[in-house]
Protein backbone atom coordinates (compact mmCIF):
# COMPACT_ATOMS: atom_id res chain seq x y z
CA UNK A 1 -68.44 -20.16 44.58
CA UNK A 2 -65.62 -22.44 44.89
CA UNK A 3 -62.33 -22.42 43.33
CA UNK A 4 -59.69 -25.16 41.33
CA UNK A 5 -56.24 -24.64 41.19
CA UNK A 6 -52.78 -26.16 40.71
CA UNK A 7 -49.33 -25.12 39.65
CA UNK A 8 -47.49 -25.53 35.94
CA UNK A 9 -44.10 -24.95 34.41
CA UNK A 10 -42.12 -25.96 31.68
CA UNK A 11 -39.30 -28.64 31.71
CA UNK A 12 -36.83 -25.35 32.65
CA UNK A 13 -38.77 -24.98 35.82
CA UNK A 14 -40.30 -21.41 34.27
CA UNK A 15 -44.23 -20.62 34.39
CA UNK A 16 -46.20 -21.60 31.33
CA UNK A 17 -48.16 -18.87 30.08
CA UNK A 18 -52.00 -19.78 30.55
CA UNK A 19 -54.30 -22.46 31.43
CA UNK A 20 -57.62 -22.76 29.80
CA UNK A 21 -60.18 -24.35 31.49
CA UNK A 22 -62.84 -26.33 29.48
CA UNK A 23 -66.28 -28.30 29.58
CA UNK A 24 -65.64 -31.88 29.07
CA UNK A 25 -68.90 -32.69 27.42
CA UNK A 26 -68.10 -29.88 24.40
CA UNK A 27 -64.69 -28.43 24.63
CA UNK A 28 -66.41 -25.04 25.30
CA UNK A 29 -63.95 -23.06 27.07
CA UNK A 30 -65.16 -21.83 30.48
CA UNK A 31 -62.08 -19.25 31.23
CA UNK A 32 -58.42 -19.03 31.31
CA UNK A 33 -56.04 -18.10 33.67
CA UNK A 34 -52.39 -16.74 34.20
CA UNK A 35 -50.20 -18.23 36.05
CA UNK A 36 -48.00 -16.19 38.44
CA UNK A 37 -43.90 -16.43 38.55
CA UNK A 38 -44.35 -19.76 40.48
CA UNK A 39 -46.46 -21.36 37.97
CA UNK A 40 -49.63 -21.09 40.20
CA UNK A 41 -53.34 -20.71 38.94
CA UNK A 42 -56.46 -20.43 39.69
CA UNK A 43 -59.97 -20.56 38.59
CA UNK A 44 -63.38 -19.29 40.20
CA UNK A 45 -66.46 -21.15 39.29
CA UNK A 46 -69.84 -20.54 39.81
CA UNK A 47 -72.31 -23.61 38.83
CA UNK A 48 -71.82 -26.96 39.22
CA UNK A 49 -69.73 -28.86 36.07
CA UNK A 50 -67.43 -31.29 34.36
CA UNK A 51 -64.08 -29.28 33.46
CA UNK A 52 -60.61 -30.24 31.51
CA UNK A 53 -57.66 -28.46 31.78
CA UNK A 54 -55.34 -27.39 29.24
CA UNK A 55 -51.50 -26.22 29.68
CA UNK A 56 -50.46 -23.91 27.15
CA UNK A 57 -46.76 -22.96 26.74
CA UNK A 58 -44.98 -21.40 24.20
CA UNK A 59 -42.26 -23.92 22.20
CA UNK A 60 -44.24 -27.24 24.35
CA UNK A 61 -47.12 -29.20 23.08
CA UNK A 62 -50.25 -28.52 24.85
CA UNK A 63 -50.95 -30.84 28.07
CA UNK A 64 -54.74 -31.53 28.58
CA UNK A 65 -55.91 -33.66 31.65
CA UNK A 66 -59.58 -34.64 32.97
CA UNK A 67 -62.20 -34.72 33.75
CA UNK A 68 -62.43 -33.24 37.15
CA UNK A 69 -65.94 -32.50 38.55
CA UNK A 70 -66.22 -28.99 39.42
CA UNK A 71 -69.16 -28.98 42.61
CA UNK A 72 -69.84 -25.61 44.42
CA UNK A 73 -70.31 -26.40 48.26
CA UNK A 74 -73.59 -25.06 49.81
């Protein structure tokens, strides 16, 4: 297991409210995740893979950035 993380807010330095976490090959979303007060978030991942993130916040266009590639360490 192995984990990818980061922090988000909005331009009034509040939280957005989730992250979704994506395949790059398909767009097939992997999970999403909440961020705390701080804007920090997290995601566990099991198998090797490419991933995209999306930031999702209400009133703001989505931000989506990538790829990043997601290796569990042996």
């Amino acid at each position: 297991m192995a984990v990818i993380n980061g922090r988000a807010k909005r331009y009034d330095g509040t939280a957005i409210d989730y992250v979704l976490i994506f395949r790059w090959k398909d767009g097939k979303c992997l999970d999403k995740s909440i961020p705390d007060k701080a804007g920090n978030w997290s995601f566990e991942y099991h198998n090797n893979t490419i991933a995209g993130v999306t930031y999702v916040a209400d009133g703001c266009e989505p931000i989506s950035h990538g790829p990043y590639e997601l290796v569990v360490q042996i």
